[in-house]
C-alpha atoms as a PDB file:
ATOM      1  CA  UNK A   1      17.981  10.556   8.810  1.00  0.00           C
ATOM      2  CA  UNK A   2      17.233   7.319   7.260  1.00  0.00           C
ATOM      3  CA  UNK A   3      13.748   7.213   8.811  1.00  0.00           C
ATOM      4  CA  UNK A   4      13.291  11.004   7.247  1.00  0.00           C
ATOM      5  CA  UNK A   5      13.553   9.946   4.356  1.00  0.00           C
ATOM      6  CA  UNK A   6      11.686   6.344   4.704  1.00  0.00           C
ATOM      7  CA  UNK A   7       8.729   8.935   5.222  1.00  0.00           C
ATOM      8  CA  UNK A   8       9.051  10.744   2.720  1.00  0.00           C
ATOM      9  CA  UNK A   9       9.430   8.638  -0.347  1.00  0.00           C
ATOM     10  CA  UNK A  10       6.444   6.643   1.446  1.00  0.00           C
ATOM     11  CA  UNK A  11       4.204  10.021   0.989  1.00  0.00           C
ATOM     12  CA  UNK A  12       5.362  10.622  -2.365  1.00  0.00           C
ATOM     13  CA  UNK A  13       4.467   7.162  -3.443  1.00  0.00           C
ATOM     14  CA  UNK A  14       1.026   7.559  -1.337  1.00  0.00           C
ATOM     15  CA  UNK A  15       0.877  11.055  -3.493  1.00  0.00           C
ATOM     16  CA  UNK A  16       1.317   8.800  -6.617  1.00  0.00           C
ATOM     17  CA  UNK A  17      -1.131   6.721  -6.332  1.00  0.00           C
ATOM     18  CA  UNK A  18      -4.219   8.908  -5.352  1.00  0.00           C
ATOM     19  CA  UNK A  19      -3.361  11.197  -8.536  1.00  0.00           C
ATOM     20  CA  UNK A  20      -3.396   7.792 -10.512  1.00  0.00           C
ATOM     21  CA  UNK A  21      -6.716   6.903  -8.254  1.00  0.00           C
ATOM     22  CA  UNK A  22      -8.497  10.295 -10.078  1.00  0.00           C
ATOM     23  CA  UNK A  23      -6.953  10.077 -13.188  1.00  0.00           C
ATOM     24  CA  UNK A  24      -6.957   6.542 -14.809  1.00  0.00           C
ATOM     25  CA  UNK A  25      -9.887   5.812 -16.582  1.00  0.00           C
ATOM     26  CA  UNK A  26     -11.646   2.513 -15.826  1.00  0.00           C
ATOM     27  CA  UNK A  27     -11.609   0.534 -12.076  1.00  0.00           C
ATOM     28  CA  UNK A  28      -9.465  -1.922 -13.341  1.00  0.00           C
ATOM     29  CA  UNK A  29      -6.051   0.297 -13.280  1.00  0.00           C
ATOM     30  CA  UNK A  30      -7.572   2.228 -10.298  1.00  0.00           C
ATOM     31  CA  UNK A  31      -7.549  -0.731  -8.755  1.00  0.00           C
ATOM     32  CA  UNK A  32      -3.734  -1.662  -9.759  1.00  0.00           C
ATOM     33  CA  UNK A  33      -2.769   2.160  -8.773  1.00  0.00           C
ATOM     34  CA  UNK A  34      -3.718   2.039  -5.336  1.00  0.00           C
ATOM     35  CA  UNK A  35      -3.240  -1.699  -4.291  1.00  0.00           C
ATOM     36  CA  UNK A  36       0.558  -1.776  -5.255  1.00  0.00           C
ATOM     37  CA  UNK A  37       1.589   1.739  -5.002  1.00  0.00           C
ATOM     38  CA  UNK A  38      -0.040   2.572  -1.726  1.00  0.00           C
ATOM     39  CA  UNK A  39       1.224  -0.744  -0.094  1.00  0.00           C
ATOM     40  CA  UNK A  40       4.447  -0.124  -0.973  1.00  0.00           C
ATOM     41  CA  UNK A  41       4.253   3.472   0.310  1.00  0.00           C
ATOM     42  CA  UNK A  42       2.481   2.122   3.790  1.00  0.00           C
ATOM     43  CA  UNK A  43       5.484  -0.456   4.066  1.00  0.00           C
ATOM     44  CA  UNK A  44       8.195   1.919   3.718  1.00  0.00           C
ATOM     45  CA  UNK A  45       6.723   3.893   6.456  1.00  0.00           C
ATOM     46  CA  UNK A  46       6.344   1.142   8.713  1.00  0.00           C
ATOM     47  CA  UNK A  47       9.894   0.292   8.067  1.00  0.00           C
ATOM     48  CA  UNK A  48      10.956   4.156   8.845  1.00  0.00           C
ATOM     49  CA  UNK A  49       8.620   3.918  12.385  1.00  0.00           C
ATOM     50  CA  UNK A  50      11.400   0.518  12.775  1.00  0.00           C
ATOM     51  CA  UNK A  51      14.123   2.743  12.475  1.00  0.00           C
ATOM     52  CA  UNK A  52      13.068   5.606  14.632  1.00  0.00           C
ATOM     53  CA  UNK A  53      11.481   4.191  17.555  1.00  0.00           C
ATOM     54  CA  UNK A  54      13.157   0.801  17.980  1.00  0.00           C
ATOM     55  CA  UNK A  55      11.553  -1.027  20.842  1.00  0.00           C
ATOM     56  CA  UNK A  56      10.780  -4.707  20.854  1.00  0.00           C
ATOM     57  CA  UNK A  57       7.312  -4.041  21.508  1.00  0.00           C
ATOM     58  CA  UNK A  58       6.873  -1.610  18.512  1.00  0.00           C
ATOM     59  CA  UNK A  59       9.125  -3.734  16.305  1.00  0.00           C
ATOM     60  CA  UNK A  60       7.109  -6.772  16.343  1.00  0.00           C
ATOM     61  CA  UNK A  61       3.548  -5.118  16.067  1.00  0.00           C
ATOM     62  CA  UNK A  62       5.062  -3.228  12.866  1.00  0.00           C
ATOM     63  CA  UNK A  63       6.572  -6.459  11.549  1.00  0.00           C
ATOM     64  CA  UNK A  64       2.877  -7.747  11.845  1.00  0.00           C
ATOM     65  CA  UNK A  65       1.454  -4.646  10.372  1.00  0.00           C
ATOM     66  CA  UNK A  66       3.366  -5.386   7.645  1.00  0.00           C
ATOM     67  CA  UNK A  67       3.188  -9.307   6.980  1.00  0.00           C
ATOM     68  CA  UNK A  68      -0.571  -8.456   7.134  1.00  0.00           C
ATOM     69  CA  UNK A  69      -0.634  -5.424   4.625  1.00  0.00           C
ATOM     70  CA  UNK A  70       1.675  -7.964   2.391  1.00  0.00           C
ATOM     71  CA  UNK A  71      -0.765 -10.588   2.373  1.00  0.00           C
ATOM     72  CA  UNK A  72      -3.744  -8.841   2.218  1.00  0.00           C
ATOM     73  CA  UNK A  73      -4.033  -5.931  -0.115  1.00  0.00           C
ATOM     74  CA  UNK A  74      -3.063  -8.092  -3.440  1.00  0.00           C
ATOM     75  CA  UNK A  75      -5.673 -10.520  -2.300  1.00  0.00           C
ATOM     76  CA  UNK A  76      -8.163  -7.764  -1.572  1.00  0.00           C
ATOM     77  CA  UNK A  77      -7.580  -6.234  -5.165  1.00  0.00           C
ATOM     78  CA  UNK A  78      -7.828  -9.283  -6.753  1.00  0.00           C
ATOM     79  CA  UNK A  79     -11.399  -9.927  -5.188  1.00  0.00           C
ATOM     80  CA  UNK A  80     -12.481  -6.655  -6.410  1.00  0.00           C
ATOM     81  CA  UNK A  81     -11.037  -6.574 -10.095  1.00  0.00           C
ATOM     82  CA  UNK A  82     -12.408 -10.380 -10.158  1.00  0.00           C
ATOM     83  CA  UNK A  83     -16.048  -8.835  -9.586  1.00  0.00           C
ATOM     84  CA  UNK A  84     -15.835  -6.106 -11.664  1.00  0.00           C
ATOM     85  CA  UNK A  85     -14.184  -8.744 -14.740  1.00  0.00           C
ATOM     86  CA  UNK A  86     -17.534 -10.955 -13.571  1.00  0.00           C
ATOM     87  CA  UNK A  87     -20.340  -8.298 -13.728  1.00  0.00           C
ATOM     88  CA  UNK A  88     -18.755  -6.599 -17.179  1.00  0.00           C
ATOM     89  CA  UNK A  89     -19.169 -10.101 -18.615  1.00  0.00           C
ATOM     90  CA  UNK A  90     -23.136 -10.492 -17.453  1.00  0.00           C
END
């Protein structure tokens, strides 16, 4: 039940952020709408695939999933809007 409606509220959020992906106007918030929104969505299904298959196995590959999704999409987005800031400047 719990992992239902993990899922769910994980699509919704994933929903979110591809509406805000074709509607915002300029990269900059594009970039904001999917990097937080869709991470957050990702991670709450991760944590939903925790609850409904618990194995040790599973667990710790999904724990690692999600340290790495964590630590990588904020980075990744701020690479991106940091090159976009640099060439509107040139």
């Amino acid at each position: 039940m719990a992992a239902d409606i993990l899922i769910i509220t994980g699509s919704i959020f994933i929903v979110i952020s591809t509406i805000g992906l074709i509607r915002l106007p300029d990269p900059l918030s594009r970039i904001h709408s999917i990097s937080k929104i869709t991470s957050f969505g990702l991670g709450l299904m991760i944590i939903a695939t925790i609850l409904e298959h618990y194995e040790f196995g599973l667990l710790i590959k999904s724990i690692l999933v999600l340290f790495f999704l964590i630590l990588t999409t904020p980075l990744s987005a701020h690479v991106i809007a940091r090159n976009i800031t640099r060439h509107k400047q040139k």
